[in-house]
Protein backbone atom coordinates (compact mmCIF):
# COMPACT_ATOMS: atom_id res chain seq x y z
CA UNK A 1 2.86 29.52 41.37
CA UNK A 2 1.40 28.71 37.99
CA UNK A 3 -2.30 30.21 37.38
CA UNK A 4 -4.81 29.52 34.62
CA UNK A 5 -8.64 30.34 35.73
CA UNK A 6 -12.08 31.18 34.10
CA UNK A 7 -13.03 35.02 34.09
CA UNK A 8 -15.14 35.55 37.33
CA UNK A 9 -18.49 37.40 37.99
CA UNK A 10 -19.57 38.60 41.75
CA UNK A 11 -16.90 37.80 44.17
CA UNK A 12 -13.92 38.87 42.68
CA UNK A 13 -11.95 42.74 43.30
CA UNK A 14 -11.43 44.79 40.67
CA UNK A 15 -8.81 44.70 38.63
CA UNK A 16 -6.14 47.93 39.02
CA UNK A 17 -2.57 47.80 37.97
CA UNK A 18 -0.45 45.95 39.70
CA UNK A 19 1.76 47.89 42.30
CA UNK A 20 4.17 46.79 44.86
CA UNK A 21 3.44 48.92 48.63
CA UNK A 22 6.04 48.15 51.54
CA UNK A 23 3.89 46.31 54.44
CA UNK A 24 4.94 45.55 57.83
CA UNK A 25 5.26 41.82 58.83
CA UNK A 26 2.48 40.95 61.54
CA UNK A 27 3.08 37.71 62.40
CA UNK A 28 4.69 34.08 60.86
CA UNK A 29 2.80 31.03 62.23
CA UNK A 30 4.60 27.72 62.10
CA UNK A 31 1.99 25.48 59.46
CA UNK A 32 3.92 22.48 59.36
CA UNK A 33 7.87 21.56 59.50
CA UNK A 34 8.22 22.90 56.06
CA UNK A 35 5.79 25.56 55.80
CA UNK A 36 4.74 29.03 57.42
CA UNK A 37 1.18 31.11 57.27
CA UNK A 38 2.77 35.40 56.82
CA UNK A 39 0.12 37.58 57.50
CA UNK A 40 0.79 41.40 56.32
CA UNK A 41 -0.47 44.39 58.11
CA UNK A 42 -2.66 46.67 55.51
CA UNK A 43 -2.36 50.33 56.95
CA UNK A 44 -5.58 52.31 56.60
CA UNK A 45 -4.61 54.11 53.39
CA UNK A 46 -4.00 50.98 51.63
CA UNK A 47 -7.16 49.40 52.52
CA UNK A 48 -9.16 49.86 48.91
CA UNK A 49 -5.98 48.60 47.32
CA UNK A 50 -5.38 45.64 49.13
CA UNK A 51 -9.80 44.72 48.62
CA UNK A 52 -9.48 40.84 47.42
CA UNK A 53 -11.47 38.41 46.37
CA UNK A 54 -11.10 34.77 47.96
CA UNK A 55 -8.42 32.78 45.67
CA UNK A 56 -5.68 35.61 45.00
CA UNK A 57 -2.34 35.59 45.63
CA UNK A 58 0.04 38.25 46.28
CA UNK A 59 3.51 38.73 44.53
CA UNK A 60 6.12 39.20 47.37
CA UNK A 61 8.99 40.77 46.51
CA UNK A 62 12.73 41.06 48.72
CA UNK A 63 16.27 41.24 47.70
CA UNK A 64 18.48 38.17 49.01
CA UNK A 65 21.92 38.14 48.63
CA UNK A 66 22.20 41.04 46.43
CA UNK A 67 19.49 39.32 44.08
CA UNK A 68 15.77 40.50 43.69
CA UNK A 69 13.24 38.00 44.02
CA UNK A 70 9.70 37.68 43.23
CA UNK A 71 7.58 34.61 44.52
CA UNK A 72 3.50 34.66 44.31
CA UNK A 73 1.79 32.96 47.17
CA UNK A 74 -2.09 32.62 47.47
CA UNK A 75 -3.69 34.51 50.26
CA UNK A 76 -4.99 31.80 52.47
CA UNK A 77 -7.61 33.95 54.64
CA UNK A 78 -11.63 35.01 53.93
CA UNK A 79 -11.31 38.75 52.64
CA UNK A 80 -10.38 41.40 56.03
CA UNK A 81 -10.10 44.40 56.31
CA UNK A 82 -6.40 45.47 57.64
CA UNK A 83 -4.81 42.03 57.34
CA UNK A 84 -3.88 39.82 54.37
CA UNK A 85 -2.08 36.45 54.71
CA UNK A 86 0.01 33.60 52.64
CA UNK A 87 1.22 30.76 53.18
CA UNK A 88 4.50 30.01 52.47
CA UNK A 89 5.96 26.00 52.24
CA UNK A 90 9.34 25.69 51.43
CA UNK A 91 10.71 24.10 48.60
CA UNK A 92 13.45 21.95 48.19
CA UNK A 93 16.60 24.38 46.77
CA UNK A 94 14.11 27.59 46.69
CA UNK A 95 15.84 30.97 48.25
CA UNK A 96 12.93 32.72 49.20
CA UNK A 97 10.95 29.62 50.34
CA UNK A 98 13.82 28.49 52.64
CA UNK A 99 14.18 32.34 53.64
CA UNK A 100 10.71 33.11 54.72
CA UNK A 101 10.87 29.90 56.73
CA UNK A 102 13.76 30.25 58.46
CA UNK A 103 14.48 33.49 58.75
CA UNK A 104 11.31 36.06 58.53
CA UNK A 105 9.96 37.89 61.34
CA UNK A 106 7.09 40.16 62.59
CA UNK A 107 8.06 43.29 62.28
CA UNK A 108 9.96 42.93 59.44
CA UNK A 109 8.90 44.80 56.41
CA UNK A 110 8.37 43.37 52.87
CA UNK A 111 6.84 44.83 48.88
CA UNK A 112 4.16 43.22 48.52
CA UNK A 113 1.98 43.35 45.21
CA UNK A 114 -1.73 44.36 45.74
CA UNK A 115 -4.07 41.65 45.08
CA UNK A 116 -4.19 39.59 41.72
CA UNK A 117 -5.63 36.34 40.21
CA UNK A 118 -9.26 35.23 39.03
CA UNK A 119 -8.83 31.81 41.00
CA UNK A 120 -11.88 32.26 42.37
CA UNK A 121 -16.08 31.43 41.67
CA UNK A 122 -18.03 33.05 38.88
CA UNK A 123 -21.22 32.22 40.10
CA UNK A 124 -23.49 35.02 40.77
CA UNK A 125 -25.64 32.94 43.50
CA UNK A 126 -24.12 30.48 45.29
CA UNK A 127 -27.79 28.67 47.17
CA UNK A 128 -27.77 25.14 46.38
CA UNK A 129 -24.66 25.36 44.38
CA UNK A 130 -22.21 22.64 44.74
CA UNK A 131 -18.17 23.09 44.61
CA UNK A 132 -15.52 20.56 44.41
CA UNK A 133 -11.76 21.67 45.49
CA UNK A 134 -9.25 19.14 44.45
CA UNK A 135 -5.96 20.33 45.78
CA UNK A 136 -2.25 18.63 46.86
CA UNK A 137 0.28 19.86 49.21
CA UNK A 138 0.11 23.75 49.38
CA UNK A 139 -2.49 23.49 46.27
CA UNK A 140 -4.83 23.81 49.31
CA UNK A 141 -3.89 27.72 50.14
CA UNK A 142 -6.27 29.59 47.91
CA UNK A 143 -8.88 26.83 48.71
CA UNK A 144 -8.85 27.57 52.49
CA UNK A 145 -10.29 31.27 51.64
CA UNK A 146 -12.85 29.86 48.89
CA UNK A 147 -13.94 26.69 50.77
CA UNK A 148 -14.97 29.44 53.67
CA UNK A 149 -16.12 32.08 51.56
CA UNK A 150 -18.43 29.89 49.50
CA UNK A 151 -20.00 27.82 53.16
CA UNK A 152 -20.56 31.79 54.71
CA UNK A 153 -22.24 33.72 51.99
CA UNK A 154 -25.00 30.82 51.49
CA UNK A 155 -26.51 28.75 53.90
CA UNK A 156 -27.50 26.04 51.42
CA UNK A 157 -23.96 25.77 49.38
CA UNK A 158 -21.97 22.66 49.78
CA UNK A 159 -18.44 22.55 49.21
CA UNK A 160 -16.25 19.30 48.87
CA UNK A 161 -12.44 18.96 49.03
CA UNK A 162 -10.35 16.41 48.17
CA UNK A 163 -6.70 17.30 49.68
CA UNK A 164 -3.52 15.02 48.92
CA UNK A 165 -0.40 15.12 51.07
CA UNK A 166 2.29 12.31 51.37
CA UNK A 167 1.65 11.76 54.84
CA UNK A 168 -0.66 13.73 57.79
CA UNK A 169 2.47 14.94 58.90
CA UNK A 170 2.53 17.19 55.47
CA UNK A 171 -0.96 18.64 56.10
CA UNK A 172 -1.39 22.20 55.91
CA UNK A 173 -4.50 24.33 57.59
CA UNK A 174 -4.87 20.67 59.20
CA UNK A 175 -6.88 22.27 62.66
CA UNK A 176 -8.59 24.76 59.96
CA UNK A 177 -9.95 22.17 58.04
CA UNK A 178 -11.17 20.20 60.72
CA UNK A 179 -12.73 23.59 62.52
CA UNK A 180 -14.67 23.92 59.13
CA UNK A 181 -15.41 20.64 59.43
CA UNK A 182 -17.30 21.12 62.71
CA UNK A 183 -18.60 24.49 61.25
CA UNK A 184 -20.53 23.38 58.75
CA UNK A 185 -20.64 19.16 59.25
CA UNK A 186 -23.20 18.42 56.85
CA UNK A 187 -22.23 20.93 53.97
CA UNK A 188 -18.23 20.77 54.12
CA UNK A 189 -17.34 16.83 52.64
CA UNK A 190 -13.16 16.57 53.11
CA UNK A 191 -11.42 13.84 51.92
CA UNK A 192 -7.64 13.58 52.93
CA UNK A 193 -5.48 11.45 50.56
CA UNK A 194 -2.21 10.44 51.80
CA UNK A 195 -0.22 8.86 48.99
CA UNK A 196 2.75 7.44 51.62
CA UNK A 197 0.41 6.33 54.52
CA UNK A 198 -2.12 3.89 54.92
CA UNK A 199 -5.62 5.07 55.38
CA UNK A 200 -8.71 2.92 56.31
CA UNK A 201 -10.05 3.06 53.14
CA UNK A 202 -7.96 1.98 50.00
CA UNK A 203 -9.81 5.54 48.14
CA UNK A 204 -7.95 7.43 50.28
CA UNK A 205 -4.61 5.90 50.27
CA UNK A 206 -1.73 5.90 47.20
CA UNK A 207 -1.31 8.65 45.09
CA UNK A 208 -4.68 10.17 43.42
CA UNK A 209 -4.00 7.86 39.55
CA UNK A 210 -6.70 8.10 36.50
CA UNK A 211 -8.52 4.64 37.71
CA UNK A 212 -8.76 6.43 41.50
CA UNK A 213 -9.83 9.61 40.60
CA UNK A 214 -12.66 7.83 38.04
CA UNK A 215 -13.52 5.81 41.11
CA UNK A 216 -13.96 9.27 43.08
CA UNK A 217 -16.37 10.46 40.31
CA UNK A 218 -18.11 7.14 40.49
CA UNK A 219 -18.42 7.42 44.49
CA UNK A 220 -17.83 10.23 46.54
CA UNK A 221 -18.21 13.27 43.69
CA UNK A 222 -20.62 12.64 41.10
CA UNK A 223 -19.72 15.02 38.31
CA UNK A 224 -23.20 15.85 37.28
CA UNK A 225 -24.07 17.18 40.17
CA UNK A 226 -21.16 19.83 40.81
CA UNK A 227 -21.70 23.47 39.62
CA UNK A 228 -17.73 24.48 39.73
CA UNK A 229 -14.58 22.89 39.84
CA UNK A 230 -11.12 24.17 41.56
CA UNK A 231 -8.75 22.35 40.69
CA UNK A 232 -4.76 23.36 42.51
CA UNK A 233 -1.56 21.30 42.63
CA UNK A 234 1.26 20.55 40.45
CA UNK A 235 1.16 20.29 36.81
CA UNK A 236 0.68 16.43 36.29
CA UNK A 237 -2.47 16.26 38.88
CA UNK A 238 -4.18 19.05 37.43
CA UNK A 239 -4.11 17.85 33.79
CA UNK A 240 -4.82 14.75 34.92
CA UNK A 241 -8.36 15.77 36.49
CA UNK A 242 -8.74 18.38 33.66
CA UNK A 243 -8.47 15.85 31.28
CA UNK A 244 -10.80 13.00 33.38
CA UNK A 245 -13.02 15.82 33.57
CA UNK A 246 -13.54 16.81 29.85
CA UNK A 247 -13.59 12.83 28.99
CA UNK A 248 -16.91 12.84 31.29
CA UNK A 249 -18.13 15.94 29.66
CA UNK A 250 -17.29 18.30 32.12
CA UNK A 251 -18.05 21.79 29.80
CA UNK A 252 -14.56 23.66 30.74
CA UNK A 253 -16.30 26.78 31.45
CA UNK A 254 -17.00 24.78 35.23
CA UNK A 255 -13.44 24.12 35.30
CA UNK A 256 -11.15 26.72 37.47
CA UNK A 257 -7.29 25.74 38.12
CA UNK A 258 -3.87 27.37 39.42
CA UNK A 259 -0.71 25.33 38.72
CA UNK A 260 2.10 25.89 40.70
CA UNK A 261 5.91 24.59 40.36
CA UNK A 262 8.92 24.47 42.75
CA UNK A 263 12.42 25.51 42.09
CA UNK A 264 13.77 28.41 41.58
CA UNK A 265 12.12 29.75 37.80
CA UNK A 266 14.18 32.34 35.50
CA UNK A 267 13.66 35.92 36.51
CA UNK A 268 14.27 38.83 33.92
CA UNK A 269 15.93 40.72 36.67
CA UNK A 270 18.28 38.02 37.65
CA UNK A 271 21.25 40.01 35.99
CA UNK A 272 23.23 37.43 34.95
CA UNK A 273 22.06 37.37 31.22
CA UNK A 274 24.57 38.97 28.77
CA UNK A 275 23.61 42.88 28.23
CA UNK A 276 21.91 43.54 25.00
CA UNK A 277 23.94 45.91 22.98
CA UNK A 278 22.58 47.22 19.37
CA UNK A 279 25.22 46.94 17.12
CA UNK A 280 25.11 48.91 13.51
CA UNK A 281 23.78 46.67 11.21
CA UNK A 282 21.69 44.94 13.91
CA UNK A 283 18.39 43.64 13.03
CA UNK A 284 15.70 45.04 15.28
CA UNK A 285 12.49 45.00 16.77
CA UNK A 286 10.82 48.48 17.70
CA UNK A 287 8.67 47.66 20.99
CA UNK A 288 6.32 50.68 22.27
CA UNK A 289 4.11 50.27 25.52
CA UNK A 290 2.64 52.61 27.62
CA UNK A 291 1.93 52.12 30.94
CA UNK A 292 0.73 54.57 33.55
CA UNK A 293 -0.55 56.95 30.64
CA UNK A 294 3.17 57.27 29.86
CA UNK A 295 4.98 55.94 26.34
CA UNK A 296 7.84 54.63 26.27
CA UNK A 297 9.98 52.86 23.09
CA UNK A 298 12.60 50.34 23.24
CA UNK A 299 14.57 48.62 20.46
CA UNK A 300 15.97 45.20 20.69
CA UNK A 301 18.01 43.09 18.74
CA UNK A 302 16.33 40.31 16.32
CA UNK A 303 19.56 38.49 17.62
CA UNK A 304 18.64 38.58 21.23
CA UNK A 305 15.44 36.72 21.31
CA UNK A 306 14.19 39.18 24.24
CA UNK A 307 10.81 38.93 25.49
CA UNK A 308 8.45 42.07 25.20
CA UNK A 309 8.41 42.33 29.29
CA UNK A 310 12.38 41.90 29.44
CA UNK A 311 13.22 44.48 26.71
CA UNK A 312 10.72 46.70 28.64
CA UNK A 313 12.28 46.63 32.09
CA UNK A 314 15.45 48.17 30.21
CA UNK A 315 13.76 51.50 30.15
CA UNK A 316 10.88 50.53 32.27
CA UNK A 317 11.88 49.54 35.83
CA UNK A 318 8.28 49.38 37.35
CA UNK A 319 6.50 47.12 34.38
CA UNK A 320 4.63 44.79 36.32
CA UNK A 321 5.55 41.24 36.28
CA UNK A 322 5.50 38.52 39.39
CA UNK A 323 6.65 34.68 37.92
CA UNK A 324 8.05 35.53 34.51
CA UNK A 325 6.70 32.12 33.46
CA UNK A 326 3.72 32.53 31.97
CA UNK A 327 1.37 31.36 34.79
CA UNK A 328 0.67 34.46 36.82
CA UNK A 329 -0.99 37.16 34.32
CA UNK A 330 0.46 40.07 36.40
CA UNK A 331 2.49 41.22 32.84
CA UNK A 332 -0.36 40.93 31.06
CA UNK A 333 -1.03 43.71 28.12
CA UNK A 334 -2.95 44.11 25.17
CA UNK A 335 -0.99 43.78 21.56
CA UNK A 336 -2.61 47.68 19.83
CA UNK A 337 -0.11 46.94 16.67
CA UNK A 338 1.77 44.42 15.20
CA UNK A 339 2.45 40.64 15.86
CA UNK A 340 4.26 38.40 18.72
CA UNK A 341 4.30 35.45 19.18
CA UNK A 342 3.55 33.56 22.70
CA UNK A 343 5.37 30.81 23.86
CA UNK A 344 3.63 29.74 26.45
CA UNK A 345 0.34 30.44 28.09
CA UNK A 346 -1.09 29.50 31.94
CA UNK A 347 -2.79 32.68 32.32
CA UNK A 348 -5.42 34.00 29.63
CA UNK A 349 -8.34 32.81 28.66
CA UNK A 350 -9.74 32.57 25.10
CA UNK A 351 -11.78 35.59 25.06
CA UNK A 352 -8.66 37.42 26.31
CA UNK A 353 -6.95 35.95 23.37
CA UNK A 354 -9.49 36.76 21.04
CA UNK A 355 -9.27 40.69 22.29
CA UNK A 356 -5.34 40.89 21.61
CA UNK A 357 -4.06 40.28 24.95
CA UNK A 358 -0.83 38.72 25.78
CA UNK A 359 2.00 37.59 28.81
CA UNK A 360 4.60 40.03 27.76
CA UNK A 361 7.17 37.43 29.59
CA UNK A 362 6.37 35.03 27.26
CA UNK A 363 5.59 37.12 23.80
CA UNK A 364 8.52 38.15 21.47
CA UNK A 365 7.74 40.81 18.49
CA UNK A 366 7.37 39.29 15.04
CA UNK A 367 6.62 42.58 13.04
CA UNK A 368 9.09 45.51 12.90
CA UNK A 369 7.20 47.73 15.49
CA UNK A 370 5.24 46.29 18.22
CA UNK A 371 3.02 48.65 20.15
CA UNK A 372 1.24 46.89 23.75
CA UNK A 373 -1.13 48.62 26.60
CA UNK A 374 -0.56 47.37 29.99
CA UNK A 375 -3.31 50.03 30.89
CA UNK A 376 -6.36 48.37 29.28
């Protein structure tokens, strides 16, 4: 799961360290033929650190085949107390997917990552406020929670989602959407777009192009009069309404969106890379972090083109990561001294930038000595 948002206000938890807790498998409801909803058991003592707001995820973490594995998943449910739930779809060639579809159980137990993310609304009053969810596939978990959240707390909110799948078949949360529906039938508008079955309306059938979704904005969702945007799919649909959005002079500020990818991404832990080995004579980087009120140095070769986070898990077996691909945030650490440079970037936002944070995954030192805070 890929994740870029705005900074939020009211309804999001505070943000503590990332820290992995072993929690006991409650149940694993069948969502479709290729997907499952995990809900997680939160014993008392965990309760205050497992407080979300409505559009996290959680970071699951298992070893398969002798291989750890780390896979972030949007919790799907309103916040609740002693409970937290994903949902899981499989993807085509993914380990974990395929395993927590086929093969998890209640009871089982599983590290999972307390709460993290800022997918989720920064306005401080939501009366009168409308919200637009455009989502595809399992783009729609973190908008279940939302879509609820925003309909409950105000009485005169409106929330509209637009939800693409090939074909009903495909549709996740389909008798939860349709419950909502009933719920709340004049302030909840859905839309289901099925891009490989024929709908009554031509809107609603195909895949969601440029001259479609301008038709949307011309019909169904008027842009002026939407307050926030949430925006959750794979990469190409989400630029594509970013970028419809901004040519309509959307302000981007409105504009909240997670990405998220299949496959199987690169890990730092997979442990198939060649060990790094300073050699005399070596060119090298000096990387300090603390983390936990604790300092700790490493020293990599220029040679080895190591990341700040992978260099760091050398000496440094609990620096918190989740995707390793830039899109998560969960490594994410303020630059005190020095330079990197970032190669990528799905996570912070400008006035993160501007304060000297960085993805460690995706930063690599430029300067001699490179000193980060992953407790800021």
């Amino acid at each position: 799961m890929v994740i870029e948002t705005q900074v939020t206000k009211t309804l999001i938890a505070p943000k503590n360290r990332a820290r992995f807790n072993s929690l006991m498998v409650e149940s694993v409801r069948p969502l479709t033929a290729d997907s499952v909803e995990v809900t997680f058991a939160v014993p008392e003592a965990l309760h205050g650190q497992y407080n979300y707001a409505p559009g996290q995820y959680l970071a699951l973490r298992s070893t398969l085949n002798g291989r750890e594995l780390r896979r972030s998943y949007s919790i799907c449910r309103p916040p609740t107390v002693g409970s937290v739930s994903v949902a899981i779809k499989r993807d085509l060639g993914g380990v974990f997917s395929t395993w927590a579809n086929s093969e998890l159980l209640a009871g089982m137990a599983m590290d999972v990552m307390t709460p993290q993310g800022t997918f989720t609304t920064g306005l401080d009053d939501l009366d009168n406020r409308r919200i637009v969810g455009i989502a595809a596939g399992s783009g729609i978990t973190p908008l279940m929670s939302l879509a609820r959240t925003v309909l409950e707390k105000s009485s005169t909110s409106h929330f509209v989602l637009v939800y693409t799948n090939r074909t009903a078949l495909d549709v996740m949360f389909l008798d939860e959407l349709a419950d909502l529906k009933d719920k709340f039938p004049a302030r909840f508008e859905l839309y289901h777009v099925l891009s490989r079955q024929q709908r009554s309306s031509p809107l609603l059938s195909g895949r969601i192009d440029e001259e479609k979704l301008r038709l949307m904005f011309a019909t169904i969702i008027r842009p002026s009069t939407v307050d926030e945007w949430f925006l959750c799919g794979p990469f190409e649909l989400v630029q594509l309404c970013r970028d419809t959005l901004a040519d309509v002079h959307v302000p981007a500020s409105d504009i909240r969106f997670e990405l998220f990818s299949t496959g199987e991404p690169y890990k730092p832990e997979d442990g198939n890379q060649r060990p790094v080995v300073v050699l005399s004579g070596d060119k090298t980087f000096e990387i300090n972090f603390t983390l936990d009120g604790e300092s700790a140095t490493v020293t990599t070769p220029v040679n080895a083109n190591e990341s700040i986070l992978t260099a760091a898990l050398r000496v440094r077996p609990d620096v918190p990561f989740a995707c390793a691909g830039g899109v998560c945030g969960t490594c994410r650490a303020r630059v005190v001294s020095g330079d990197v440079k970032m190669t990528e970037n799905y996570a912070l936002e400008p006035d993160e930038l501007a304060r000297g944070y960085v993805l460690t995954c995706q930063s690599h030192p430029v300067s001699d000595t490179v000193v980060v805070d992953y407790d800021v």
